[in-house]
Protein backbone atom coordinates (compact mmCIF):
# COMPACT_ATOMS: atom_id res chain seq x y z
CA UNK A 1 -36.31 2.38 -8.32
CA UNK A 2 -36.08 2.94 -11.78
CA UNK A 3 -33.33 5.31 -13.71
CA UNK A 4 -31.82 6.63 -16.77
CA UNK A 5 -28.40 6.84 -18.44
CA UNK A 6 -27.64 9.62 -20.75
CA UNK A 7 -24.12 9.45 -21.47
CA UNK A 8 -21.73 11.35 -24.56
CA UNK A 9 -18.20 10.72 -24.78
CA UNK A 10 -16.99 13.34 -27.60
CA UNK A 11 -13.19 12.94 -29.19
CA UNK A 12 -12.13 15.92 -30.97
CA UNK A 13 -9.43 16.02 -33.53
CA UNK A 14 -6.83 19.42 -34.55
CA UNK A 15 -6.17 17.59 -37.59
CA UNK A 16 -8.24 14.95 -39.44
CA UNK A 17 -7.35 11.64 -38.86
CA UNK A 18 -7.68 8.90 -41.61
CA UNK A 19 -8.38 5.98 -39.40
CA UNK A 20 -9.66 5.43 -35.65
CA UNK A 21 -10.55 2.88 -33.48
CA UNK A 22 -12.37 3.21 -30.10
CA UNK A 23 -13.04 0.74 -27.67
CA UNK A 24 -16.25 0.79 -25.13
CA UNK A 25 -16.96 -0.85 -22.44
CA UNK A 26 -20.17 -0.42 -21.34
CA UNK A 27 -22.52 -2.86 -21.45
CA UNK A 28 -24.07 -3.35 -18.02
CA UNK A 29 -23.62 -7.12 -15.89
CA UNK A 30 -26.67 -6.40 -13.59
CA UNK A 31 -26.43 -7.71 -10.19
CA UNK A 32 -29.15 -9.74 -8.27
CA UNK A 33 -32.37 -7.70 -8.11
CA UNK A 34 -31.07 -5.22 -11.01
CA UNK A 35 -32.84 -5.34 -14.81
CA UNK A 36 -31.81 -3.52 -17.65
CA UNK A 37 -35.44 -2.40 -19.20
CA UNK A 38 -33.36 -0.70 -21.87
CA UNK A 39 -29.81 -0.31 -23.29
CA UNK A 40 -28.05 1.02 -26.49
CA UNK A 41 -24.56 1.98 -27.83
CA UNK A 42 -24.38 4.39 -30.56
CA UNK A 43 -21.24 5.46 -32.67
CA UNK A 44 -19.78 6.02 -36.12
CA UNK A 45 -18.12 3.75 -38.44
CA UNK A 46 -17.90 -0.41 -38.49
CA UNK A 47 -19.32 -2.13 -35.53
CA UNK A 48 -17.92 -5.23 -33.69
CA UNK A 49 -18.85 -6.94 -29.84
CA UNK A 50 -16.47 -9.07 -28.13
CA UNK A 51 -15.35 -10.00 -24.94
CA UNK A 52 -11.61 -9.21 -23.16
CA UNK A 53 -10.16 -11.39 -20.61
CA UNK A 54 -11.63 -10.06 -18.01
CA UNK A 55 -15.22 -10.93 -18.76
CA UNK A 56 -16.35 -7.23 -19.70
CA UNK A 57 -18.45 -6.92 -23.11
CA UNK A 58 -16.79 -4.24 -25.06
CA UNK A 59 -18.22 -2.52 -28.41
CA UNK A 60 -15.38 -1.71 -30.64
CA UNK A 61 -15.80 1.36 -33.19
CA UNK A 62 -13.64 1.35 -36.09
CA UNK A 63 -13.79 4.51 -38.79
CA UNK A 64 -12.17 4.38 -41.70
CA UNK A 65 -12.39 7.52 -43.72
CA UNK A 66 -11.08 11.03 -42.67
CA UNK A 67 -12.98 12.04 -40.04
CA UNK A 68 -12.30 15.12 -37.04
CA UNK A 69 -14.28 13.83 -34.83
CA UNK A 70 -16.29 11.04 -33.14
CA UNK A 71 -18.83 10.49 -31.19
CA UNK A 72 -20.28 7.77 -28.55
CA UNK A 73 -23.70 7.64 -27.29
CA UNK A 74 -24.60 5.35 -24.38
CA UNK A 75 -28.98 5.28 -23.89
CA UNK A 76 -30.57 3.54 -21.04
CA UNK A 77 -32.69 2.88 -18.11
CA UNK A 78 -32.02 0.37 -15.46
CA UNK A 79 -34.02 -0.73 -12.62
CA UNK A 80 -33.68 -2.58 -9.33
CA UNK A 81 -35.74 -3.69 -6.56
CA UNK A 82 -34.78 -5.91 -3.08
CA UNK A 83 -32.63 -4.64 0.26
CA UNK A 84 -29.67 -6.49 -0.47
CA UNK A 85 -26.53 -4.74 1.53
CA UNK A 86 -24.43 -4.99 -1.49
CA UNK A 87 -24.76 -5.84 -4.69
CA UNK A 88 -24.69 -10.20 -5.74
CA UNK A 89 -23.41 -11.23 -9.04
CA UNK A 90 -24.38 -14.69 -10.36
CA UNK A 91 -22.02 -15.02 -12.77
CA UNK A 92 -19.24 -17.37 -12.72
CA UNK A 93 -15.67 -15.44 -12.49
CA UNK A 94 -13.63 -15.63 -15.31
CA UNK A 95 -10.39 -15.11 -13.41
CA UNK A 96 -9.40 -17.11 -9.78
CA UNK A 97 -9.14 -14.54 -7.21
CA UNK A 98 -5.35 -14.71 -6.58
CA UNK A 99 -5.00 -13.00 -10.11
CA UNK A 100 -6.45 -9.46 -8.55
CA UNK A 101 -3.25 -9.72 -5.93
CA UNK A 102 -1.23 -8.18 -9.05
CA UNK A 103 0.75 -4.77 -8.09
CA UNK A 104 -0.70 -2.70 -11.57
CA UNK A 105 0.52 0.31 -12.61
CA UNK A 106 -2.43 2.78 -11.27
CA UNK A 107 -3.23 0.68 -8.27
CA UNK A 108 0.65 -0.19 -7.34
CA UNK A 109 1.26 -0.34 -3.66
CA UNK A 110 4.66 0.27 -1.58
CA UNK A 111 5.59 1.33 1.95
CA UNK A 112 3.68 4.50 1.49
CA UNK A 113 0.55 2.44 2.01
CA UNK A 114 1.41 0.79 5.35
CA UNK A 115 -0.16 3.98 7.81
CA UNK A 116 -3.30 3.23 6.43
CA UNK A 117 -3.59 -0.41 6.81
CA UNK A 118 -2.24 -0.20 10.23
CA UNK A 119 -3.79 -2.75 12.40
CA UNK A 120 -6.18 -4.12 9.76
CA UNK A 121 -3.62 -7.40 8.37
CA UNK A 122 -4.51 -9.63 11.11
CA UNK A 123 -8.55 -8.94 10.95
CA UNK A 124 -8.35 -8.78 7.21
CA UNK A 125 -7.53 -12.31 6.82
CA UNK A 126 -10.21 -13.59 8.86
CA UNK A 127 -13.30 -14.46 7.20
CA UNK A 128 -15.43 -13.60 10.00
CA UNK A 129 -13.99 -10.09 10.28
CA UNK A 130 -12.61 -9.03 7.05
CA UNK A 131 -15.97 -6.97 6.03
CA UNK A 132 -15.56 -5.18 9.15
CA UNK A 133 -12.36 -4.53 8.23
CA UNK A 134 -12.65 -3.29 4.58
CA UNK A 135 -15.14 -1.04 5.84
CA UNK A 136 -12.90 0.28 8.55
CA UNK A 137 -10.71 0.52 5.62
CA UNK A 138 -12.62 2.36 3.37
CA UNK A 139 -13.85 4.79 5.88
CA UNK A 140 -10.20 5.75 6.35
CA UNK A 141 -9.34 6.16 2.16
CA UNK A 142 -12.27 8.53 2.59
CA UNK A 143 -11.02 10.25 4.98
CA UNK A 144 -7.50 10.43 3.10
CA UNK A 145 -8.28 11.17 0.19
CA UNK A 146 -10.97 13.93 0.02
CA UNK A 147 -13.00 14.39 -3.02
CA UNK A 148 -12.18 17.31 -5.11
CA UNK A 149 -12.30 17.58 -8.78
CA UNK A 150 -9.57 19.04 -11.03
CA UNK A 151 -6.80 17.74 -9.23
CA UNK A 152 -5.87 14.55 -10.90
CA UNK A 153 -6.15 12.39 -14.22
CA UNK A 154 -6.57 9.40 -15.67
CA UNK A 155 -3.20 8.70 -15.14
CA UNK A 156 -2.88 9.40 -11.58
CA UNK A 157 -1.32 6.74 -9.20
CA UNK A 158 -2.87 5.29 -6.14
CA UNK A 159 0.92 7.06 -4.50
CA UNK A 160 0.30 10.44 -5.80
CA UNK A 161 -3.17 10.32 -5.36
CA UNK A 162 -2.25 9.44 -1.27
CA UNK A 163 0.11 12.13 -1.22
CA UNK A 164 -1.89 14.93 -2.63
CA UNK A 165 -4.72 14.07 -0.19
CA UNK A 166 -7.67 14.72 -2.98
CA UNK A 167 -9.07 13.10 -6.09
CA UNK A 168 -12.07 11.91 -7.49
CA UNK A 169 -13.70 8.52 -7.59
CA UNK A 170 -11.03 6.35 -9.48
CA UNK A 171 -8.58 7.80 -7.35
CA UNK A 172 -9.96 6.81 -4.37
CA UNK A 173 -10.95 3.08 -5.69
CA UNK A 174 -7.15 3.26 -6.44
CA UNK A 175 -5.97 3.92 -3.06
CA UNK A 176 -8.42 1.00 -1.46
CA UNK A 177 -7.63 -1.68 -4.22
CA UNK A 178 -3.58 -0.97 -3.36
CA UNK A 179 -4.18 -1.07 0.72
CA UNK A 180 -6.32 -4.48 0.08
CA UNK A 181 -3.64 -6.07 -2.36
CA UNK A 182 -1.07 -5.01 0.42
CA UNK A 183 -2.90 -6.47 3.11
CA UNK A 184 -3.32 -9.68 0.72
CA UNK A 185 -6.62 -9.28 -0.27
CA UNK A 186 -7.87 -9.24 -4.09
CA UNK A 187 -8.71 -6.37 -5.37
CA UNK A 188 -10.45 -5.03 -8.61
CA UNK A 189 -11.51 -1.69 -9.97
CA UNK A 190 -15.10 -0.81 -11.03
CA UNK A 191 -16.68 1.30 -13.34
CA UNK A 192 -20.11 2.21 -13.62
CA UNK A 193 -22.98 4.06 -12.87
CA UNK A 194 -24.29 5.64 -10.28
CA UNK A 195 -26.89 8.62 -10.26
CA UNK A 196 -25.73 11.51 -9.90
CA UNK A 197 -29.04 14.17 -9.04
CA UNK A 198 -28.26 13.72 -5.39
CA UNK A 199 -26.15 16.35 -4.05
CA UNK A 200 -25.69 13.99 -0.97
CA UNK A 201 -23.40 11.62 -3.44
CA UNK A 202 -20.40 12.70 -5.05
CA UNK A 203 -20.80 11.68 -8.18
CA UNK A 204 -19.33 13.90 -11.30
CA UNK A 205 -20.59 14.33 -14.90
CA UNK A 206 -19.37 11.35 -15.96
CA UNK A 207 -19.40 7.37 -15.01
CA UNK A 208 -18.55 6.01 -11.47
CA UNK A 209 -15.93 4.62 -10.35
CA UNK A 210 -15.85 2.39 -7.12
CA UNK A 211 -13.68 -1.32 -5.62
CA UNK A 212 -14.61 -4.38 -5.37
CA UNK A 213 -12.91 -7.09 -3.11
CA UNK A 214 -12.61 -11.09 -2.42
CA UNK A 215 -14.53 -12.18 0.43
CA UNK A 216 -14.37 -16.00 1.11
CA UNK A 217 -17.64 -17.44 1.57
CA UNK A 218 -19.27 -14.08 0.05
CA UNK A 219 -16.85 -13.36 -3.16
CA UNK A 220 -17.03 -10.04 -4.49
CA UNK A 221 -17.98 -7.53 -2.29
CA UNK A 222 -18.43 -3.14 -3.39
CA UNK A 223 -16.49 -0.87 -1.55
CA UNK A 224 -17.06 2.72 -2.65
CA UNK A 225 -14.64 4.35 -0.66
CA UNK A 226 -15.58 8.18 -2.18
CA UNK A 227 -19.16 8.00 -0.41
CA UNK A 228 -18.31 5.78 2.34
CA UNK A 229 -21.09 3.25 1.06
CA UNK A 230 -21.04 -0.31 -0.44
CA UNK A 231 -22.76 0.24 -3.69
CA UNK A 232 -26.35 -0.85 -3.74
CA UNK A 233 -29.04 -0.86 -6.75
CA UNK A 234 -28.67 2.02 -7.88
CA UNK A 235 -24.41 1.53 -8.70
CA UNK A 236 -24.58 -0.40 -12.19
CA UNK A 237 -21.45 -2.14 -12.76
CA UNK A 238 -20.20 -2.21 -16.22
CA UNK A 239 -16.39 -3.33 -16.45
CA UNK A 240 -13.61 -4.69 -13.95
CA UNK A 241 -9.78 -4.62 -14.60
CA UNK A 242 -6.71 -4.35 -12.04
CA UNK A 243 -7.13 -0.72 -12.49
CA UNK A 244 -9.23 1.99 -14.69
CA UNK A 245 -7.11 1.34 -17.72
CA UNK A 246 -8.39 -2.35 -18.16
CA UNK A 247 -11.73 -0.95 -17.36
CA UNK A 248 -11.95 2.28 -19.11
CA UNK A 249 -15.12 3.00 -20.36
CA UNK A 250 -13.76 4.13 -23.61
CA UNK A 251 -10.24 4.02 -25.07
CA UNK A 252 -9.25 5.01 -28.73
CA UNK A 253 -5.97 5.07 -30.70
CA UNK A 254 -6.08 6.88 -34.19
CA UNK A 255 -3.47 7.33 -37.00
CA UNK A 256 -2.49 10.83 -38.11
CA UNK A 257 -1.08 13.60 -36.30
CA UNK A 258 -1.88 16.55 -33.84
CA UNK A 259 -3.47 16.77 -30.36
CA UNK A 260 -7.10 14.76 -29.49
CA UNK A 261 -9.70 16.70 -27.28
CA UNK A 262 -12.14 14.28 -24.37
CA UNK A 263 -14.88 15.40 -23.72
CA UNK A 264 -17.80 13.61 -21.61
CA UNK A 265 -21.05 14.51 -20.09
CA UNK A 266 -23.27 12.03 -18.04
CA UNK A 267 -26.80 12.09 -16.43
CA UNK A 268 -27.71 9.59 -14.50
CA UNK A 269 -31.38 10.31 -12.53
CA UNK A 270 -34.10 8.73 -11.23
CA UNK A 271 -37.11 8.21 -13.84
CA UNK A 272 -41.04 7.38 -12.67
């Protein structure tokens, strides 16, 4: 299966700014059986590629002059072929798993957590039944925390996000990534792509969000609790953090004064 990525992110400024600086990350990691046949990052201003301590590739944007706006174009097309059950990365991890055990801000865990990793502890720790119970897991986030647009932000909290019942993607991956860390299993967030012309996935207008977590014997496994799947081929992973803001894919900061306006707009589809 082949598909493309047509993806804006739009800033919008009340009052000119003199200098800005906006970080992207993504550049896709394919997994096993995935090939990027195409990929480019557009924007204004100086250009510069690194990569953060987490192993993502970010594309940093820096604009010096006055400016009331900016712009970020992401163009590809990625393929993938094989039946894996869930997607393989060959690459060697940058961090040792314990490190995803952290309690971060968006994915923090507490007692509020404990009614929906009832039962799971002693299973989870066994490596011959922890996928069973990480999906058992996910099934129940799902359940939780129905999907529903409009009701959160970037800044929501696994806790609120478990108490209002609702949210989209990241808040979902939020509320798995805190019930694995409390049942001591690592944890990371995901960001992505995943198509988003079938009305069978719930996918919004933008990038995808989804878990991923430690396995022994079969490392990093996808949990995408919001469609009650393990991402496949067609999920393109593009960043990992302890939670969406190490994994955002973009962040800016800007001198000058007045409010700042997001925008974003994503097609993801299937190509011939």
């Amino acid at each position: 299966m082949r598909l493309s990525v047509h993806h804006i992110t739009r800033f919008e400024f009340d009052q000119p700014s003199g200098h800005s600086i906006h970080d992207v990350r993504l550049t896709p990691k394919p997994a096993t059986g995935q090939r990027l046949v195409s990929w480019r990052i557009d924007g204004p201003g100086k250009r510069s590629d690194w990569v953060d301590g987490h192993g993502n590739s970010v594309t940093t944007f820096s604009v010096a002059q006055e400016h009331d706006q900016v712009e970020i174009a992401v163009a590809g097309i990625y393929e993938f072929s094989g039946a894996d059950q869930w997607l393989r990365y060959g690459d060697v991890p940058t961090l040792p798993a314990s490190f995803w055990l952290r309690n971060s801000v968006l994915s923090k865990h507490d007692e509020s957590f404990d009614g929906l990793i009832e039962g799971l502890a002693a299973r989870a720790a066994d490596p011959t039944q922890s996928v069973v119970a990480l999906h058992e897991l996910m099934d129940r986030v799902g359940k939780r925390v129905v999907y529903k647009t409009g009701v959160s932000t970037v800044d929501t909290t696994a806790a609120e996000a478990l108490k209002r019942g609702a949210g989209v993607a990241q808040d979902s991956a939020h509320v798995f990534i805190a019930c694995c860390r409390r049942l001591g299993v690592p944890a990371r967030y995901v960001s992505g792509y995943l198509r988003n012309d079938d009305p069978e996935l719930h996918v919004g207008r933008t990038s995808h969000s989804w878990a991923e977590a430690w396995v022994p014997g079969l490392e990093w496994v996808g949990f995408d609790p919001t469609n009650g799947i393990s991402p496949r081929g067609d999920s393109l992973r593009v960043a990992v953090g302890l939670d969406y803001r190490d994994a955002a894919p973009v962040s800016g900061r800007r001198t000058g004064f007045g409010d700042a306006k997001m925008s974003v707009e994503a097609e993801i589809k299937v190509v011939d």
